[in-house]
Protein backbone atom coordinates (compact mmCIF):
# COMPACT_ATOMS: atom_id res chain seq x y z
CA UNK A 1 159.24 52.46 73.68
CA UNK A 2 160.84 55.53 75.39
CA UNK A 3 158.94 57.01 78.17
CA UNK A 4 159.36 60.73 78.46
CA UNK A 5 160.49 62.39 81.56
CA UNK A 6 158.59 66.22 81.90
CA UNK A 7 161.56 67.84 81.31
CA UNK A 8 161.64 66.02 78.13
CA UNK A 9 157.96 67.40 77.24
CA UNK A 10 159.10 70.93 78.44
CA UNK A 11 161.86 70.77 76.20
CA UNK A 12 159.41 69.60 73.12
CA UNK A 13 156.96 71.95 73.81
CA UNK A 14 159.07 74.95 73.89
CA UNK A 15 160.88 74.08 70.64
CA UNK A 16 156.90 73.46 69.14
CA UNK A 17 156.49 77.10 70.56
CA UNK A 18 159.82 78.59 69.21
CA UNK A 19 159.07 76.93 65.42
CA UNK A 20 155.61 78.28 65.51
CA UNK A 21 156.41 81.92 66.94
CA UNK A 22 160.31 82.97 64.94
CA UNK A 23 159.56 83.58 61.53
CA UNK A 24 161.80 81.79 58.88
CA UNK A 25 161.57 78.26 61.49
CA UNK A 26 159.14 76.65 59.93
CA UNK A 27 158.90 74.98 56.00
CA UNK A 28 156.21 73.76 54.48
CA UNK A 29 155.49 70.14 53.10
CA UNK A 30 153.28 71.17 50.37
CA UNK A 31 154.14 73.12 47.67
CA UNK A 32 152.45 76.98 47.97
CA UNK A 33 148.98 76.77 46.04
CA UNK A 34 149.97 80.44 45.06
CA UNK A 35 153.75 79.76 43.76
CA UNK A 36 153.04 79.53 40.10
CA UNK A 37 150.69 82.84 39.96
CA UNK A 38 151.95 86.21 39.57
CA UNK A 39 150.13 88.97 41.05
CA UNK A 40 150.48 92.46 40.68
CA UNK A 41 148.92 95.15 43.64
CA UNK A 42 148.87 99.11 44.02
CA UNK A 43 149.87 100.26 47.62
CA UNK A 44 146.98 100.13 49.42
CA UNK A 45 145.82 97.01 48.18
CA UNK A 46 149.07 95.91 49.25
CA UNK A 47 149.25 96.75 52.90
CA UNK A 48 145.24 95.42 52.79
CA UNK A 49 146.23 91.99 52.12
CA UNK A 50 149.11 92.56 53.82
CA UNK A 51 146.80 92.85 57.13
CA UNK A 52 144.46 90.08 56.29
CA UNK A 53 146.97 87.58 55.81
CA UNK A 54 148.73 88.74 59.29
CA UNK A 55 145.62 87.89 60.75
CA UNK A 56 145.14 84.23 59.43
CA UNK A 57 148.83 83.90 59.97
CA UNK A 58 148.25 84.67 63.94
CA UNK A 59 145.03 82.20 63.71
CA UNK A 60 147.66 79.46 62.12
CA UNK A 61 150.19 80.75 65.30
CA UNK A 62 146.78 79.61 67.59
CA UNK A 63 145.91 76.59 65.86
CA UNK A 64 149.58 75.44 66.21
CA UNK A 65 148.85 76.48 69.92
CA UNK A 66 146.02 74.76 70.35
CA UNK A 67 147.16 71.60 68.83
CA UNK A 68 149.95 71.08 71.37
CA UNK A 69 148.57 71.93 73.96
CA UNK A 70 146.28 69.70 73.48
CA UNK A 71 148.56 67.00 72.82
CA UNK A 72 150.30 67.52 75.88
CA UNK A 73 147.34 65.89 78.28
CA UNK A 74 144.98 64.48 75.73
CA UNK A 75 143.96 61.21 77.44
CA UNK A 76 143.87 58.48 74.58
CA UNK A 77 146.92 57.61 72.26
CA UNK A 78 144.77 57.64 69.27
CA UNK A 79 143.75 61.14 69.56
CA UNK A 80 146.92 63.06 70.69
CA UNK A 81 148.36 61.40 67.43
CA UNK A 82 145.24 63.08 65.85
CA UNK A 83 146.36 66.53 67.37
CA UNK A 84 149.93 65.85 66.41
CA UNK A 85 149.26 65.37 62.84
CA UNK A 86 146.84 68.14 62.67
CA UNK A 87 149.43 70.62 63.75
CA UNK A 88 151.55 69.25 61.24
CA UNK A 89 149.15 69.59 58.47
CA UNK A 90 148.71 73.15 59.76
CA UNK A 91 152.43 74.29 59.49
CA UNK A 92 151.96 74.35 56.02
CA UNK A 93 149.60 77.56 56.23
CA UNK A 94 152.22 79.18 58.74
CA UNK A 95 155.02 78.54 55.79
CA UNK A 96 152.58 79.85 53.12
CA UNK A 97 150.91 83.18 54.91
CA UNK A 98 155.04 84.09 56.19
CA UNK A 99 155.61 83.69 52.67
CA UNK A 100 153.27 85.66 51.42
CA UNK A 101 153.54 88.68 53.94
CA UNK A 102 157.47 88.64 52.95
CA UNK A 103 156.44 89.33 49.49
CA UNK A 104 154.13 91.88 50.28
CA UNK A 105 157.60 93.49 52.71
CA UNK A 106 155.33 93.09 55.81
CA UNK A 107 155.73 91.02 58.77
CA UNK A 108 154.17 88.92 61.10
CA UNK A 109 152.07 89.89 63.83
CA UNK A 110 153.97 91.19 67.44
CA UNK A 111 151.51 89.86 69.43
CA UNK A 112 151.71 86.52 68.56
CA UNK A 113 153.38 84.97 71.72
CA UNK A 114 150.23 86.50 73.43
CA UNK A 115 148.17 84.29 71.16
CA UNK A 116 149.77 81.35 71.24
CA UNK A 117 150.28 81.33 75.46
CA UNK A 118 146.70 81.88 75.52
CA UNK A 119 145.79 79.34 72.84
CA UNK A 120 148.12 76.95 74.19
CA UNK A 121 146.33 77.26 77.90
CA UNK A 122 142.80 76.91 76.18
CA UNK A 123 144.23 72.96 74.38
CA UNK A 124 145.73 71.99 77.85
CA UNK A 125 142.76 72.90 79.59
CA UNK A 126 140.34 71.28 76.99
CA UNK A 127 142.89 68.04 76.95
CA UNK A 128 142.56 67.98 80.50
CA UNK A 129 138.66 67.87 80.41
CA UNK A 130 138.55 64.57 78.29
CA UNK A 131 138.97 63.81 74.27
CA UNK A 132 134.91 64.04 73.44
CA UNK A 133 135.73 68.12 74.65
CA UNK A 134 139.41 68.26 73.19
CA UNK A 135 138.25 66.83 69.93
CA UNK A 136 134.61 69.77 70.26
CA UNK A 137 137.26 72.19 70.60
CA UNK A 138 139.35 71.39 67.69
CA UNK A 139 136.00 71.16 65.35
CA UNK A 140 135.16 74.87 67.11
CA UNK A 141 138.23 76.89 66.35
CA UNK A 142 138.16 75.38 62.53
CA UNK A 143 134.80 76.32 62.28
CA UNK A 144 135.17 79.60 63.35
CA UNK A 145 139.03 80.14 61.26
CA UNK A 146 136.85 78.76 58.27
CA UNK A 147 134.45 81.67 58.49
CA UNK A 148 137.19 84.29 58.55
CA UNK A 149 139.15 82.56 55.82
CA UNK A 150 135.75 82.61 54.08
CA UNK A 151 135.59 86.86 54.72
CA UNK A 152 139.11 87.71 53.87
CA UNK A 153 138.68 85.42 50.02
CA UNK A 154 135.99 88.02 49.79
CA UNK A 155 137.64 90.82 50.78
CA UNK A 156 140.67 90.10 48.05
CA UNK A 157 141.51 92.17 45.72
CA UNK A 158 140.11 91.12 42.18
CA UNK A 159 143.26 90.15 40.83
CA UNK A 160 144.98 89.01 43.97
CA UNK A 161 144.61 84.80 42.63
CA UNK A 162 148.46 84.36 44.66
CA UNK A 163 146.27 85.18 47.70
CA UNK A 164 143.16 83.62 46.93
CA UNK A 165 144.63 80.14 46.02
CA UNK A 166 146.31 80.28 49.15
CA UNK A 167 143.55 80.88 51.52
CA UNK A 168 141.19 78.67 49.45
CA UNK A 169 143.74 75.62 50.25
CA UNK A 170 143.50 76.50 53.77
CA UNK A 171 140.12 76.43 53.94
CA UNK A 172 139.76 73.22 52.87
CA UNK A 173 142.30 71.79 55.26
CA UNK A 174 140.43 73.85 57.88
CA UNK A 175 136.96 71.76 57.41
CA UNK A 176 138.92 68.46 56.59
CA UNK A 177 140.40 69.15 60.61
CA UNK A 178 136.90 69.66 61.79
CA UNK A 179 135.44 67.10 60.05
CA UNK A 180 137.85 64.94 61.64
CA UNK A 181 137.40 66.25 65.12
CA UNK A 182 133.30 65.67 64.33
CA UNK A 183 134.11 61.93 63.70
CA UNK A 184 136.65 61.19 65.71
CA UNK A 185 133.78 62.13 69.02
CA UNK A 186 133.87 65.45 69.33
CA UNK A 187 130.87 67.09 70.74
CA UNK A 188 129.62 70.77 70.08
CA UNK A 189 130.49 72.97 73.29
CA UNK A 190 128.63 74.63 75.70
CA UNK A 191 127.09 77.87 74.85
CA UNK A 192 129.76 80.03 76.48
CA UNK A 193 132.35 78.74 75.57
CA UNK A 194 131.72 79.46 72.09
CA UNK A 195 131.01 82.60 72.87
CA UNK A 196 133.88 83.31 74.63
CA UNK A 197 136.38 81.82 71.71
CA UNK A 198 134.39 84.11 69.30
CA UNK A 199 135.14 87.07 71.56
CA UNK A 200 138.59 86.06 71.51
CA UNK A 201 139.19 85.54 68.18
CA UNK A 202 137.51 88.69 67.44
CA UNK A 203 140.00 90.22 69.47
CA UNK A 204 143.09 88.66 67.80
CA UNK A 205 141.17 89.51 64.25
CA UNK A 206 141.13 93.27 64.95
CA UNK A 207 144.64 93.93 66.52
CA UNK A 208 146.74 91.18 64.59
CA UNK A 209 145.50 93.20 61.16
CA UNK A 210 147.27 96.34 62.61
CA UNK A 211 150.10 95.10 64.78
């Protein structure tokens, strides 16, 4: 088996980075739960949803993040495959919330890259405290996405079912991933440091809606 030189990891993680961050780079595996509904919105329901699904597209951007970072110095084989194949899994929201916004002629958050450095920095550093922490981290942030995903069903318009299908899909990926994390080892984190992702993502939840 090939052994990877750290250029050849620099060179993988910056092509993870560029797929996850230019819009139009990444496809989805599973067809959009929303492709066979038709929706119609007025204007301000429009740029609403518009916002919401910006958001949960940047919290797909830090997920993505997250993942590889994560892969990058988890310890045993077993789980960086685990991370791998969760960030797979999770490109399929990134593919369905672009697609979305482009039907709604909006975009995708500018402050991504901000999101995903920072995300990225939180899975190396969690990777690099050992797999029971990497794994607590992973079952964290899909706790915490599930909860918004949870809010912004609610907050759909009545008739938005595109949306709703959507976001109800990726909720149930969501607590598949942190159900997975749970029984793979992972153990709940410290106090502050759930605090201090909650701050975070409140953070990314408020500006991505916007910018």
């Amino acid at each position: 088996m090939r052994q990877y030189t750290g250029i050849d990891k620099f060179i993988h993680s910056f092509d993870q980075a560029l797929r996850s961050l230019v819009p139009g780079t990444t496809s989805a595996h599973r067809e959009n739960p929303g492709s066979t509904v038709e929706t119609k919105l007025g204007v301000s329901e429009a740029r609403h949803v518009a916002g919401l699904m910006r958001v949960n597209h940047s919290g797909e951007v830090c997920a993505q993040a997250l993942y590889h970072g994560q892969a990058l110095t988890a310890k045993l084989p077993n789980v960086r495959r685990e991370m791998e194949q969760a960030a797979i899994e999770e490109q399929d929201h990134l593919a369905w919330c672009e697609d979305r916004l482009k039907e709604l002629d909006s975009h995708t958050s500018l402050l991504n890259p901000v999101w995903y450095s920072l995300s990225f920095g939180m899975g190396a550093i969690a990777g690099i405290a050992g797999d029971k922490y990497s794994l607590g981290f992973v079952a964290e942030t899909e706790r915490q996405v599930s909860l918004h995903l949870e809010d912004h069903i609610k907050q759909l318009p009545e008739q938005d079912e595109r949306s709703r299908k959507i976001l109800v899909q990726m909720n149930e990926d969501e607590l598949h991933h942190r159900d997975t994390a749970l029984n793979a080892g992972g153990v709940d984190l410290p106090a502050p440091v759930r605090i201090a992702m909650t701050g975070i993502s409140k953070l990314m939840t408020k500006t991505s809606y916007y910018i």
